[in-house]
Protein backbone atom coordinates (compact mmCIF):
# COMPACT_ATOMS: atom_id res chain seq x y z
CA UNK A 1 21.67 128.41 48.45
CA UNK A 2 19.30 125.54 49.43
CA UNK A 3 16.89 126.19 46.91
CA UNK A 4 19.70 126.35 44.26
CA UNK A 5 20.61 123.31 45.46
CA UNK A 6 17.11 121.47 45.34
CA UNK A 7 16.55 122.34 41.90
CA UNK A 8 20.46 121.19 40.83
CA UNK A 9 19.45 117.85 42.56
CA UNK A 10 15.36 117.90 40.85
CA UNK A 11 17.19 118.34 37.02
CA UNK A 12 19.89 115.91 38.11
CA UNK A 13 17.13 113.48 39.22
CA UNK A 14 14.93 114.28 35.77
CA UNK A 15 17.61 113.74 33.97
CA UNK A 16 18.37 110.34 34.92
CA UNK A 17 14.35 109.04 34.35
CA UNK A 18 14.27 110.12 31.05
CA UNK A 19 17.70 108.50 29.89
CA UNK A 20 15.76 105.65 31.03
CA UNK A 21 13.27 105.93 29.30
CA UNK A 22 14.65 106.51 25.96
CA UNK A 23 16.78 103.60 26.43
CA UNK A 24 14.00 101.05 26.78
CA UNK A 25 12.80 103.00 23.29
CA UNK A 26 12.58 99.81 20.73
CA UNK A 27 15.11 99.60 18.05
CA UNK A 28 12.97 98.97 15.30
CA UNK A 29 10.73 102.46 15.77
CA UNK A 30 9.62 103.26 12.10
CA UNK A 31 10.80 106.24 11.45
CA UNK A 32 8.39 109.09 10.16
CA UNK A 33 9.34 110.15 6.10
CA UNK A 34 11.14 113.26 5.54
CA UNK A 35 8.90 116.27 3.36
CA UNK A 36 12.53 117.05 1.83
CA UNK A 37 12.78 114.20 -0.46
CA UNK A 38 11.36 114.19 -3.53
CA UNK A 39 8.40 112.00 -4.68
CA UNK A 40 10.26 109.73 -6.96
CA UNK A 41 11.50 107.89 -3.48
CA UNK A 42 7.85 107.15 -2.19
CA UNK A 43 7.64 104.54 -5.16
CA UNK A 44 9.91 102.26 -2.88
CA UNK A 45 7.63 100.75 -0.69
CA UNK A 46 6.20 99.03 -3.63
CA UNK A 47 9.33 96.71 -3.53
CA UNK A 48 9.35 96.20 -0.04
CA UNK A 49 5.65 94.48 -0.90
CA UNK A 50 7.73 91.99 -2.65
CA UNK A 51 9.72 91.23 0.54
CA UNK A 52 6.65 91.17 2.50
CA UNK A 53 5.85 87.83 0.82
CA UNK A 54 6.05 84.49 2.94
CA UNK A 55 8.77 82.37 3.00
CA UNK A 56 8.35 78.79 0.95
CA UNK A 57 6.77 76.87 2.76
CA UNK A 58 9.22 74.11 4.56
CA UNK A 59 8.86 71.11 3.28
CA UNK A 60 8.35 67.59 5.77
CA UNK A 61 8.18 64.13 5.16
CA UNK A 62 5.14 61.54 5.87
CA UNK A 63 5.56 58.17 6.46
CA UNK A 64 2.12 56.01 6.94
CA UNK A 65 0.33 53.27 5.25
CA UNK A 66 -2.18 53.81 2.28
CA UNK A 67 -5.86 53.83 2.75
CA UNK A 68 -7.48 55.39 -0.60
CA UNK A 69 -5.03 55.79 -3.21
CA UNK A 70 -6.62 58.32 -6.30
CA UNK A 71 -5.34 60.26 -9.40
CA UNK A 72 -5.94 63.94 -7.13
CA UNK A 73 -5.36 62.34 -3.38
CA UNK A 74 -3.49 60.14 -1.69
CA UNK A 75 -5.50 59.38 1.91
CA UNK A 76 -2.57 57.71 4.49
CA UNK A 77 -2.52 56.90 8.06
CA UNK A 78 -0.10 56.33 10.75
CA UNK A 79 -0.10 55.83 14.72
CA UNK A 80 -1.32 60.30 14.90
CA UNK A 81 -4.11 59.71 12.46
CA UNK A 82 -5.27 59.74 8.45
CA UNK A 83 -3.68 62.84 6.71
CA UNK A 84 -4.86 63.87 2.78
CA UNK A 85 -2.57 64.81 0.17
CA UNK A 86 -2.82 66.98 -2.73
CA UNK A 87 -1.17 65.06 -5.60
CA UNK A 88 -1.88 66.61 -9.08
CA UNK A 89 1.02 68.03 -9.01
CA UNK A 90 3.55 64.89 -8.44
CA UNK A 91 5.48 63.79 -11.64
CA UNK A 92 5.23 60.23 -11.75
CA UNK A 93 2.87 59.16 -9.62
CA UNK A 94 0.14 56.50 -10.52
CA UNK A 95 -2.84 55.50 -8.27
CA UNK A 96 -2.92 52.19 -9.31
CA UNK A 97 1.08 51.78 -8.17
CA UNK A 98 -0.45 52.30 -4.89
CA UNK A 99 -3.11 50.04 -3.43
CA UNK A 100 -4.35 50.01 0.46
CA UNK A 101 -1.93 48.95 3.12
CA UNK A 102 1.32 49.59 1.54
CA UNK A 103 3.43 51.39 2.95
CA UNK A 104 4.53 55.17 1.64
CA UNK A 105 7.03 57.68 2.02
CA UNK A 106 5.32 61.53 1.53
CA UNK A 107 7.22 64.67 1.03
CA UNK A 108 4.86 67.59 1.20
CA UNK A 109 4.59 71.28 2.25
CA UNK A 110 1.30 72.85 3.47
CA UNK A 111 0.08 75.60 1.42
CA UNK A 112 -2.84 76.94 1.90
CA UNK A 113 -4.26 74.53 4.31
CA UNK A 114 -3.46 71.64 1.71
CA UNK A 115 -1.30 69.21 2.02
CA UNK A 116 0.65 69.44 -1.35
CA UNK A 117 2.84 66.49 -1.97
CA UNK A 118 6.14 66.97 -3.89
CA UNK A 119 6.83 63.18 -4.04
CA UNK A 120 5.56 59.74 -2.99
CA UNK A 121 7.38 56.15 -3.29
CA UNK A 122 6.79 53.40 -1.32
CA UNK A 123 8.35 52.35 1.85
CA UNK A 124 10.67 49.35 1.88
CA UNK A 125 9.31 46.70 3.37
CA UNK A 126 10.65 45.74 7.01
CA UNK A 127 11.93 41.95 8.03
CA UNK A 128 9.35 40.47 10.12
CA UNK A 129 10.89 39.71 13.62
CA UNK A 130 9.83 35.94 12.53
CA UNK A 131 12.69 35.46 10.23
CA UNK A 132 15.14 37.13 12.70
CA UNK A 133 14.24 34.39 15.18
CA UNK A 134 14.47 31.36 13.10
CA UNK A 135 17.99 32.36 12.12
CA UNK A 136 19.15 32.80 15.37
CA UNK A 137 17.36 29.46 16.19
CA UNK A 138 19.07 27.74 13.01
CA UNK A 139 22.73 27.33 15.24
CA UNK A 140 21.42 26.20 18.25
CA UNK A 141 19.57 23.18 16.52
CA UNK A 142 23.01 21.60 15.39
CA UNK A 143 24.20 18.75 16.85
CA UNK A 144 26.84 18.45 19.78
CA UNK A 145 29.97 17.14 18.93
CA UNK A 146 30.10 13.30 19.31
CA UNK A 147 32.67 12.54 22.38
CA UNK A 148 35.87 11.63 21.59
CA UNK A 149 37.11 7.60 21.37
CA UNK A 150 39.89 6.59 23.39
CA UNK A 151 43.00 6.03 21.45
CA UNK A 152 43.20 1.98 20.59
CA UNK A 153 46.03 0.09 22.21
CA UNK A 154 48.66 -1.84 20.21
């Protein structure tokens, strides 16, 4: 009786391991093909090479001042460093609109370890903190209010 016992309790035990296990199994498993379906089905994984393809690239915006401005690059800088952009393929966009320090705008996407620009325009220019100051200067400058005169007696 013991032994049937031990063994009830050794499949029970086994049991509960290899539930375990197959529950830690990955979703995802590919699954092997079938040899039942016919060979007109193994032509599918010819479209899946189409889905395989990357993603556009995202695309992120620059904003820096102009060092060398060209017809195939457009060299700009900002506080991180210089960055180089790729842009023969901008509509629009003249080197000689763009001459060194002026401030750009970039919108680009890396592709293949260019930076390809999809559009540049230049940066409007900011108030210097000069021109703040001398307007809030320009009140207090006015003159006080003379005091007022007694009212003459009759």
């Amino acid at each position: 009786m013991k032994k049937v016992l031990m063994i009830a309790l050794a499949i029970l035990i086994s049991v509960a391991f290899v539930t375990t296990v197959f529950a830690q199994a990955p979703k995802d498993a590919p699954k092997p093909p079938a040899a039942d379906k016919p060979a007109a089905k193994a032509e599918k994984p010819a479209k899946a090479e189409k889905a395989e393809k990357p993603a556009k690239a995202k695309s992120k915006a620059f904003t820096g001042e102009v060092v060398k401005a060209d017809t195939a690059a457009l060299v700009a800088k900002d506080k991180k460093g210089e960055m180089t952009f790729d842009v023969s393929g901008v509509k629009g966009y003249k080197a000689e609109d763009y001459a060194a320090g002026d401030k750009v705008m970039v919108k680009y996407a890396e592709k293949d370890g260019k930076m390809m620009a999809s559009a540049v325009k230049k940066a409007p220019a900011k108030k210097e903190k000069k021109e703040k100051k001398e307007k809030k200067e320009a009140p207090a400058k006015a003159e006080p209010a003379a005091p007022a005169t007694p009212p003459a007696k009759k």
